[in-house]
Each structure stands twice: as C-alpha cells, then as structure tokens.
N, C-alpha and C. Protein backbone atom coordinates (compact mmCIF):
# COMPACT_ATOMS: atom_id res chain seq x y z
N UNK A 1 42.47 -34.75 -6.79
CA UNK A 1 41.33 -34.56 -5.92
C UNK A 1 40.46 -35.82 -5.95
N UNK A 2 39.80 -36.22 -4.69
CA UNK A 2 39.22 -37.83 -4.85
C UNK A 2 37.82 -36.97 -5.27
N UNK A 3 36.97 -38.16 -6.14
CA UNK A 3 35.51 -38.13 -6.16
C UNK A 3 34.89 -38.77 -4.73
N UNK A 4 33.97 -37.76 -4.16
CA UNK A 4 33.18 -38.49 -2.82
C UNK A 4 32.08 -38.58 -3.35
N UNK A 5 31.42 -39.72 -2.76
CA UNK A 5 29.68 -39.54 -3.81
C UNK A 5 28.67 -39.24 -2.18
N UNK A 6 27.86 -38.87 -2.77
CA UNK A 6 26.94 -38.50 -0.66
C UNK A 6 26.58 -40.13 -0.91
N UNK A 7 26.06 -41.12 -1.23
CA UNK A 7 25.96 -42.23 -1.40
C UNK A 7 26.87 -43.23 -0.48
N UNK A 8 28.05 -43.10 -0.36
CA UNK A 8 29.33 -43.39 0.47
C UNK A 8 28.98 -42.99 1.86
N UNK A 9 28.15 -42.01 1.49
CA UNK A 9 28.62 -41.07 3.51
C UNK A 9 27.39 -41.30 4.12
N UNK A 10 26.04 -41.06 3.30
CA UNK A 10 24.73 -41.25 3.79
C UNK A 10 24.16 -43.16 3.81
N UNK A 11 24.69 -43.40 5.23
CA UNK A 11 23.89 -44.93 5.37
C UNK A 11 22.42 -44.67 6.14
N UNK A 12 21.46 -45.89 6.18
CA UNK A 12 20.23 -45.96 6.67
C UNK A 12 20.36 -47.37 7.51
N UNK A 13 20.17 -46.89 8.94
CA UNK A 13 20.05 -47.48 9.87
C UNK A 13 18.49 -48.49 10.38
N UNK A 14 18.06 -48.28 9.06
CA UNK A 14 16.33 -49.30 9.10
C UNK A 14 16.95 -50.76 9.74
N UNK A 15 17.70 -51.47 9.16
CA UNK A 15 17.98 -52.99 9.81
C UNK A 15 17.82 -53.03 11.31
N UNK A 16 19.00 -52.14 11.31
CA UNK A 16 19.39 -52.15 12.90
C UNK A 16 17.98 -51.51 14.53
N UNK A 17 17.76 -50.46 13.58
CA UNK A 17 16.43 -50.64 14.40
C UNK A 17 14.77 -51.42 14.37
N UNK A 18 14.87 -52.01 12.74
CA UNK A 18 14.24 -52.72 13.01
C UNK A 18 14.52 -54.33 13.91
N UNK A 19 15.81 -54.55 14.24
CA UNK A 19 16.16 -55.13 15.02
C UNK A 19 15.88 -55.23 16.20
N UNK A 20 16.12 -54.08 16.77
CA UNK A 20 16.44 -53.50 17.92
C UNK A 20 14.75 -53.81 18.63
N UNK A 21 13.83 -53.27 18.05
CA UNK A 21 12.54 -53.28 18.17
C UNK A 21 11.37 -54.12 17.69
N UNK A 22 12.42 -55.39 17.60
CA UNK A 22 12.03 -57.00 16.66
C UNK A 22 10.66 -56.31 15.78
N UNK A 23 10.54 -55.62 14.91
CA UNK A 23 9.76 -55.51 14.14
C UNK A 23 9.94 -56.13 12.67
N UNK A 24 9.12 -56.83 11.88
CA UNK A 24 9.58 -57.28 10.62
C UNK A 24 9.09 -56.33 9.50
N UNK A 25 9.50 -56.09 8.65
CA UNK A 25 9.37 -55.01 6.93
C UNK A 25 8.07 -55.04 6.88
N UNK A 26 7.41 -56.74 6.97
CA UNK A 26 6.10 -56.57 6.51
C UNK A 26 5.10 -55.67 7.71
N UNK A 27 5.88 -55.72 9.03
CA UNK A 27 4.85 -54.85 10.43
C UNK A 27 4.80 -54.05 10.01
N UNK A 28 6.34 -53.39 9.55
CA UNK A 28 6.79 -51.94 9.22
C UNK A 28 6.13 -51.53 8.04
N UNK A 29 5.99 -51.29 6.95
CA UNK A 29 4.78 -51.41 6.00
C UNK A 29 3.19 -50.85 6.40
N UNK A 30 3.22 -51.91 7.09
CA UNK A 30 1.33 -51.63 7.65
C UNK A 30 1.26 -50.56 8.51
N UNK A 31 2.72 -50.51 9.90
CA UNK A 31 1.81 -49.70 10.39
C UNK A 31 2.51 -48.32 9.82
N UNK A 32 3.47 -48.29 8.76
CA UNK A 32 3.81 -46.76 8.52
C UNK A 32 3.08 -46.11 7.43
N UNK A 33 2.36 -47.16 6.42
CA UNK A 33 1.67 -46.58 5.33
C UNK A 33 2.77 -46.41 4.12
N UNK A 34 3.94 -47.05 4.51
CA UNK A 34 5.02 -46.94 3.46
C UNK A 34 5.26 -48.23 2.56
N UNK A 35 4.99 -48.39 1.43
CA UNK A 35 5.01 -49.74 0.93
C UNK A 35 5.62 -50.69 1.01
N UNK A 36 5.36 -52.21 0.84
CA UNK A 36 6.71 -53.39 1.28
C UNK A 36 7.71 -52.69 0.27
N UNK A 37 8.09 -52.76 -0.86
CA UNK A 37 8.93 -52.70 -2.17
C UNK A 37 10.01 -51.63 -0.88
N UNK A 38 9.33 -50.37 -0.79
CA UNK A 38 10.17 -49.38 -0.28
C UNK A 38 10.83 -49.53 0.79
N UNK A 39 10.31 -50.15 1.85
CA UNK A 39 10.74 -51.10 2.61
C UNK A 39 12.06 -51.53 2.41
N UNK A 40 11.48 -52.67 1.99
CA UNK A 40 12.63 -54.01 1.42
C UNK A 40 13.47 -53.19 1.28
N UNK A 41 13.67 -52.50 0.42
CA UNK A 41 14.46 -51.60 -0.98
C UNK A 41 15.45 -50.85 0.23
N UNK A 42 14.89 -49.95 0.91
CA UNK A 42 16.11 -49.19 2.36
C UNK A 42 16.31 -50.41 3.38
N UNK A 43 15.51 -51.64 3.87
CA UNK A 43 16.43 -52.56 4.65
C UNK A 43 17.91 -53.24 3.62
N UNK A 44 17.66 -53.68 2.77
CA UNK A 44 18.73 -53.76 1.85
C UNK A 44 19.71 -52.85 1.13
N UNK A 45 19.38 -52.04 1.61
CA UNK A 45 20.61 -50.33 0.87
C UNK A 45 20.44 -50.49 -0.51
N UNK A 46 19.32 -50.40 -1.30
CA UNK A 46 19.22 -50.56 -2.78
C UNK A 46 18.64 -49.31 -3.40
N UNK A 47 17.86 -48.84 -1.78
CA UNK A 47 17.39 -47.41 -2.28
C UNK A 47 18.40 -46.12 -2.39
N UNK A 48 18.08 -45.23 -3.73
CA UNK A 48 19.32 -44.23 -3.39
C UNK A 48 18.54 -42.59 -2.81
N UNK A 49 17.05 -42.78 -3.17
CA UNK A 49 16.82 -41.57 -2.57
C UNK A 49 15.66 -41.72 -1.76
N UNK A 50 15.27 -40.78 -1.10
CA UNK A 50 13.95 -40.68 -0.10
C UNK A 50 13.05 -40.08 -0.02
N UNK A 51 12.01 -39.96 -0.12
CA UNK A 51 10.97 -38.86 -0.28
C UNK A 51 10.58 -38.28 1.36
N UNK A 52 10.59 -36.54 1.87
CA UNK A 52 10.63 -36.58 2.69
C UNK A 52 9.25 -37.23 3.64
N UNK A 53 8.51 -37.51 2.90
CA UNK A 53 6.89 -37.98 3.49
C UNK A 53 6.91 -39.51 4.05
N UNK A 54 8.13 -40.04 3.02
CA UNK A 54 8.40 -41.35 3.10
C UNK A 54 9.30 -41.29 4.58
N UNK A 55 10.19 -40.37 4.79
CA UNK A 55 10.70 -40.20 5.93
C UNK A 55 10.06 -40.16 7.59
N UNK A 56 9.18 -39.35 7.13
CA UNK A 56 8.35 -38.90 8.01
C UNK A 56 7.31 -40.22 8.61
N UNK A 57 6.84 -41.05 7.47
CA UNK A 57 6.36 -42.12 7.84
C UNK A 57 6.99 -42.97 8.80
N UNK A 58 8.13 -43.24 8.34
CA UNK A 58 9.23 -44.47 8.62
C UNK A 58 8.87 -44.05 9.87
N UNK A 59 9.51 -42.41 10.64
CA UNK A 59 10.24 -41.79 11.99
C UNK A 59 8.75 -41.71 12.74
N UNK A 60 7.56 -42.00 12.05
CA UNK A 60 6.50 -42.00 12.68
C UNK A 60 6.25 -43.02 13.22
N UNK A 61 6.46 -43.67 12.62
CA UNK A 61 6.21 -45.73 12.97
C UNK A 61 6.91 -46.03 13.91
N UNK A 62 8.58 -45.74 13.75
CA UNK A 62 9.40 -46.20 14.57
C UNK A 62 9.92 -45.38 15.77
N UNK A 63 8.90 -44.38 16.00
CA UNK A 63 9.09 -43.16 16.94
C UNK A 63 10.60 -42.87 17.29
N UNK A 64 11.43 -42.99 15.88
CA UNK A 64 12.88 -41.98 15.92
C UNK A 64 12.43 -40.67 15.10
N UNK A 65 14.06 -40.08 14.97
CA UNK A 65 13.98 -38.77 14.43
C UNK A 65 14.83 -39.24 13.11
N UNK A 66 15.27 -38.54 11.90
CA UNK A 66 15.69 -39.01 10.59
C UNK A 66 16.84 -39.05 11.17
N UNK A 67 17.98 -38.30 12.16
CA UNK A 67 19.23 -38.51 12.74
C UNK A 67 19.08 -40.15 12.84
N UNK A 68 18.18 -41.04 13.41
CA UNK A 68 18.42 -42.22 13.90
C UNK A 68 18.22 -43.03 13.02
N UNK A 69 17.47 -42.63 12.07
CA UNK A 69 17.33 -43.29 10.49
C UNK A 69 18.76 -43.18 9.55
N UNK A 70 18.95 -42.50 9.41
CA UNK A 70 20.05 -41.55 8.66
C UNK A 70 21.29 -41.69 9.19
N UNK A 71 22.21 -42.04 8.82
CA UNK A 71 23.63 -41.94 9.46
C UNK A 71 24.91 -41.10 8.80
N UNK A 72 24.97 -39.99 8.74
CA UNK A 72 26.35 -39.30 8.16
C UNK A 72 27.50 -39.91 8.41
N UNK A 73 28.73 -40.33 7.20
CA UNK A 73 29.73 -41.03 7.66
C UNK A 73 30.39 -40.18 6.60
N UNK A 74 31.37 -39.39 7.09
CA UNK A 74 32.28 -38.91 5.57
C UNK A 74 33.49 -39.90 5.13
N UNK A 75 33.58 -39.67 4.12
CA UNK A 75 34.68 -40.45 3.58
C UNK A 75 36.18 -39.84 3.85
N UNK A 76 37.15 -40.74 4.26
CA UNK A 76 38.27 -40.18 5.01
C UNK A 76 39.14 -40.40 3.51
C-alpha cells in the first residue's frame, strides 16, 4: 500500500495569482492584515498549515474563494 501525505495533493496557488494581479507579498501583507513571514512562507510552499482566519484574509484581499487559493491534486 503507498503512503500519500495531504502535503503532496494540497498545493497553494498564492504565486500564480499574485501574478496574475501583479501584486507583490509586501502589497499583499498590508492590504490583507496577514504578515510578510506568512506571506513569503505560502508564496514559497514552506508553509505546511493554515489558519482558517489567515485564509479568509488572503481570499479577502485577493477577492478569490480558498478553491482558487487551494488546489487539490491527488496522487496517482
């Protein structure tokens, strides 16, 4: 039987929309009320968990929903 970790399956799509919406970590920060560190930490995939308030910030700032934050990918 393989080990799957949710770590593998759950990616965060912060880069790409902060791309998308040329915003930089440090905009993102100020106007979500979510700290640089935490920031940084999910544009780089270093973070492993989320607080849902911290969520709520992000999807506030960047007027998505956690689906567009959040990406389910199972492991094949």
């Amino acid at each position: 039987m393989k080990n799957i970790t949710i770590l593998n399956m759950i990616k965060n799509n912060l880069r790409v929309l902060l791309a998308i919406r040329k915003i930089r970590m440090t905009e993102l920060s100020r106007i979500s009320g979510v700290g640089y560190g935490t920031v940084f930490g999910l544009y780089h995939e270093k973070i492993t968990r989320i607080e849902f308030e911290t969520l709520n910030k992000l999807c506030n700032a960047l007027e998505c929903t956690p689906n567009d934050l959040l990406v389910y990918t199972p492991d094949e």
